[in-house]
C-alpha atoms as a PDB file:
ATOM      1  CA  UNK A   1       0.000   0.000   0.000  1.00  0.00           C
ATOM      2  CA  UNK A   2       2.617   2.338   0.842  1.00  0.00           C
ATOM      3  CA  UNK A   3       6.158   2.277  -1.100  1.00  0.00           C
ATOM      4  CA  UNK A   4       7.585   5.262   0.915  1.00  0.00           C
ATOM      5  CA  UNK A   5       7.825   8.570   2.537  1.00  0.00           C
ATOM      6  CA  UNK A   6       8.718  12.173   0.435  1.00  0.00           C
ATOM      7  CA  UNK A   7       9.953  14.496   3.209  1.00  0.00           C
ATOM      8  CA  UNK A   8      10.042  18.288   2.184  1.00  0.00           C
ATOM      9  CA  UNK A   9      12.834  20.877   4.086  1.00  0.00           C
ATOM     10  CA  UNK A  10      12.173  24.620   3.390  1.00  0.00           C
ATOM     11  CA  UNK A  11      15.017  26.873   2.781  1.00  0.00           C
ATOM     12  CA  UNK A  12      16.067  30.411   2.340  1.00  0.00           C
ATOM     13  CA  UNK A  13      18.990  28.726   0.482  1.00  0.00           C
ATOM     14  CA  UNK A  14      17.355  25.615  -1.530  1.00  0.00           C
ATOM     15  CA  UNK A  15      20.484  25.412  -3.750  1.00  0.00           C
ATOM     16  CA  UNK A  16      23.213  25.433  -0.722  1.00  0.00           C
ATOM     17  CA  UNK A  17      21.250  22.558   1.416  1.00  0.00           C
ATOM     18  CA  UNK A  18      20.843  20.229  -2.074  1.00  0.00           C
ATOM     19  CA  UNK A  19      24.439  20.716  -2.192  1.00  0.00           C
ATOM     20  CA  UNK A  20      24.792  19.788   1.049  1.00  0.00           C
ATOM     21  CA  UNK A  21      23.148  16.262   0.689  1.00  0.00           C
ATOM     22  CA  UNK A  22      25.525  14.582  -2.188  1.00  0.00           C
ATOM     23  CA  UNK A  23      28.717  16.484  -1.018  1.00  0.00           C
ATOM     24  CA  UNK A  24      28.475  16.070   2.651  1.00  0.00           C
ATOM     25  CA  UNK A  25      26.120  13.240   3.504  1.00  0.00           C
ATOM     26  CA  UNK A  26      26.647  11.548   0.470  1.00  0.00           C
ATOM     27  CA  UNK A  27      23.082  11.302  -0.796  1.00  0.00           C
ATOM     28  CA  UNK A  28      22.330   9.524  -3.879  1.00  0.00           C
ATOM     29  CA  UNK A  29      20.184  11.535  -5.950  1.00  0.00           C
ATOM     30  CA  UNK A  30      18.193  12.608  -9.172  1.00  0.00           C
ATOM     31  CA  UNK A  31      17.613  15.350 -10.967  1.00  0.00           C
ATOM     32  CA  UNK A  32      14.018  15.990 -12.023  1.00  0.00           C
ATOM     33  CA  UNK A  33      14.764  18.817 -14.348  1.00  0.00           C
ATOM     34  CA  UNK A  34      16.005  22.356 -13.612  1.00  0.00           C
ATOM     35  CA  UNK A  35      18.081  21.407 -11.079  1.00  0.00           C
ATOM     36  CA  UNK A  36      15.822  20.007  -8.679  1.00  0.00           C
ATOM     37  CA  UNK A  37      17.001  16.988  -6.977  1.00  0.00           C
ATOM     38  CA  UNK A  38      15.421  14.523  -5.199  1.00  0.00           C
ATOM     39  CA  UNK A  39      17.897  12.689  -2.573  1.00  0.00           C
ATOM     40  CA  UNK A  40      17.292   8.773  -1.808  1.00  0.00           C
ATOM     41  CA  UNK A  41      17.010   8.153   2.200  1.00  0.00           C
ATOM     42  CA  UNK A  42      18.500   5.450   4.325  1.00  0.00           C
ATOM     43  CA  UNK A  43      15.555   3.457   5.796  1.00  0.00           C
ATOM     44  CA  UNK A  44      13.267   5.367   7.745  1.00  0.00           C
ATOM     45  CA  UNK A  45      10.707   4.636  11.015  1.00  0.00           C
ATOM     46  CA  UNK A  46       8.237   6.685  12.013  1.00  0.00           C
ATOM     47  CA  UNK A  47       6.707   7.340  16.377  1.00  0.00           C
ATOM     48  CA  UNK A  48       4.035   8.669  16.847  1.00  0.00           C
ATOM     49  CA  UNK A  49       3.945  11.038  19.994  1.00  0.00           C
ATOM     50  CA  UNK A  50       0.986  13.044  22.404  1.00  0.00           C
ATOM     51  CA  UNK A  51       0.476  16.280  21.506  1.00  0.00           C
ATOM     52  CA  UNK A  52      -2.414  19.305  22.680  1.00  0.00           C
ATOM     53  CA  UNK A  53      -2.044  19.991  18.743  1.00  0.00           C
ATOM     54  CA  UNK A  54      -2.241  18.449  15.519  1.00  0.00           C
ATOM     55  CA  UNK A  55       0.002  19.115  12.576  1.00  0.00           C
ATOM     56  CA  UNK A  56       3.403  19.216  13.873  1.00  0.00           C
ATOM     57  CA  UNK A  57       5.745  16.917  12.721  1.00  0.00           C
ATOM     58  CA  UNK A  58       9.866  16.803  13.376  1.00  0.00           C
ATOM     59  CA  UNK A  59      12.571  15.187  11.109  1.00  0.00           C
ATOM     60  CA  UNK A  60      15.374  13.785  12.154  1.00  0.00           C
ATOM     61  CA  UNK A  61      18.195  12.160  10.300  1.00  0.00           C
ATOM     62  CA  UNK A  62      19.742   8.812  12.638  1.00  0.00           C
ATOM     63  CA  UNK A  63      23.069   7.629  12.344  1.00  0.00           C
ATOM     64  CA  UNK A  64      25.536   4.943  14.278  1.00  0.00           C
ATOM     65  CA  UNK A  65      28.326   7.152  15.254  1.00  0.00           C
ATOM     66  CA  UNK A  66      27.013  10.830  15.467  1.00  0.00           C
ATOM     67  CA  UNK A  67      30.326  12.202  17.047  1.00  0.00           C
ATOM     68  CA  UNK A  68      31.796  11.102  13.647  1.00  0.00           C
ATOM     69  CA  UNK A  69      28.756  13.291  11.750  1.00  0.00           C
ATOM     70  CA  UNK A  70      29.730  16.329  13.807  1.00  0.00           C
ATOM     71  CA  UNK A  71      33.269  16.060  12.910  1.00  0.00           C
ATOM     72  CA  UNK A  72      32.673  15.727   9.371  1.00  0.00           C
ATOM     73  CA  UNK A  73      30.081  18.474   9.582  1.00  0.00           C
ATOM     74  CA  UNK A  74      33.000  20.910  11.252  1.00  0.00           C
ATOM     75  CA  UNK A  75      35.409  19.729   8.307  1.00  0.00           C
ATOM     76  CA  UNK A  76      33.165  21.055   5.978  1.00  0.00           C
ATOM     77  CA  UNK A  77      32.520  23.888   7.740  1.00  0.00           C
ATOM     78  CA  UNK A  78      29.132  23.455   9.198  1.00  0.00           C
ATOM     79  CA  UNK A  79      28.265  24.328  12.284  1.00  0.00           C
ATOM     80  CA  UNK A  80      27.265  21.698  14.643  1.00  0.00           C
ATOM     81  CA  UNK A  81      25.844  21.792  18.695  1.00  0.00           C
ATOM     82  CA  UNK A  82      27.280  19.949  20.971  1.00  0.00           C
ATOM     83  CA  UNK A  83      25.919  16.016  21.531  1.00  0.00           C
ATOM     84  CA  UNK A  84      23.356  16.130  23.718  1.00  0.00           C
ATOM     85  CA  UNK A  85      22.374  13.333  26.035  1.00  0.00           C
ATOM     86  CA  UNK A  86      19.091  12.058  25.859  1.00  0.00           C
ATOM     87  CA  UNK A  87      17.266   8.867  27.064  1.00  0.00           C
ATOM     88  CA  UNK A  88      16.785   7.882  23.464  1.00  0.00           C
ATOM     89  CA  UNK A  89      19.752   8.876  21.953  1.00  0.00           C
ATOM     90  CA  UNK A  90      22.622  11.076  21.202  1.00  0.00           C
ATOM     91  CA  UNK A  91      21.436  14.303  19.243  1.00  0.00           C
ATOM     92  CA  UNK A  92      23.537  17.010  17.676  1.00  0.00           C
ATOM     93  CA  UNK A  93      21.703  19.681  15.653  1.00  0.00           C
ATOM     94  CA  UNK A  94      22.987  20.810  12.215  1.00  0.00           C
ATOM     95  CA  UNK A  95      23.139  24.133  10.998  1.00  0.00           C
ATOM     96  CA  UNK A  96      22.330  24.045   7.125  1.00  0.00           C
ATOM     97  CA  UNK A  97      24.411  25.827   4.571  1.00  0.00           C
ATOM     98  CA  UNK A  98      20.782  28.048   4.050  1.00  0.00           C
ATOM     99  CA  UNK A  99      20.633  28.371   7.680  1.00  0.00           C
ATOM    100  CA  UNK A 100      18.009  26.029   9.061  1.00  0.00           C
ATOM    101  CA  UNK A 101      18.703  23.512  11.478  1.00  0.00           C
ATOM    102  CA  UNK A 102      18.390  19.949  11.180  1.00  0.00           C
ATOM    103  CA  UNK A 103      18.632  17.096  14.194  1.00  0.00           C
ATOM    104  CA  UNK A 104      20.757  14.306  13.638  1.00  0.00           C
ATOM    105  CA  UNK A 105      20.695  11.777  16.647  1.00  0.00           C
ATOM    106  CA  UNK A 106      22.466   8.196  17.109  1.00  0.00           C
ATOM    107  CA  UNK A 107      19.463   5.909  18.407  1.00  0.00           C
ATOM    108  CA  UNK A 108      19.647   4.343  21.640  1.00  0.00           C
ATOM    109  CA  UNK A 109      16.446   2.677  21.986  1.00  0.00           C
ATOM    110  CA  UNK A 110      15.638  -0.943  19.378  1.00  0.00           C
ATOM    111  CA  UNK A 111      14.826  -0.203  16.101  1.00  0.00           C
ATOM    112  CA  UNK A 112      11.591  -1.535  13.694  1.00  0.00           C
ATOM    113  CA  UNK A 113      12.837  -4.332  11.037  1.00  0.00           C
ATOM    114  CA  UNK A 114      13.031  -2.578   7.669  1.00  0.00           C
ATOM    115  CA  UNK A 115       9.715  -2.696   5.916  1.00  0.00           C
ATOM    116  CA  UNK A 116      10.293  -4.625   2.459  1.00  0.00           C
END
């Protein structure tokens, strides 16, 4: 029924963050025409959490070693916050070439099977 998930990030500086995702993360991508790329993910899970409000939804990228993301952020000259220490895992958040942030956090709780 459903074959995946299209995540959309808003930016100030659209073609600074797609060049962020090949030449930093190492995204495979297309192009779509124009310039417009559309980046593969890794595989994805998706919590569902309490809320007073509908409509609000947060992205996070995951990773295995997220002390290794920061310094590789830093080498390309990204800024990065410090790890923070959380019951579920180890969260920096990324500053975007454009200038929005994104979290980026190395699970510590089990994770799903991958959905075929």
């Amino acid at each position: 029924m459903i074959t995946g998930a299209h995540i959309i990030i808003y930016s100030s500086n659209p073609d600074a963050d797609r060049a962020f995702f090949p030449d930093v993360l190492e995204f495979p991508h297309v192009d779509v025409g124009g310039g417009w790329l559309i980046f593969g993910l890794p595989p994805a899970e998706i919590a569902l959490h309490p809320s007073d409000e509908n409509g609000k939804h947060e992205f996070y990228l995951m990773c295995d070693d997220v002390e290794r993301v920061a310094v590789a952020l830093k080498a390309n000259n990204l800024a990065c916050s410090a790890i923070h220490e959380e019951r579920w895992g180890r969260l920096i958040e990324a500053t975007l070439p454009g200038g929005g942030k994104l979290g980026i956090y190395q699970p510590k709780h089990e994770r799903p099977p991958i959905r075929d």
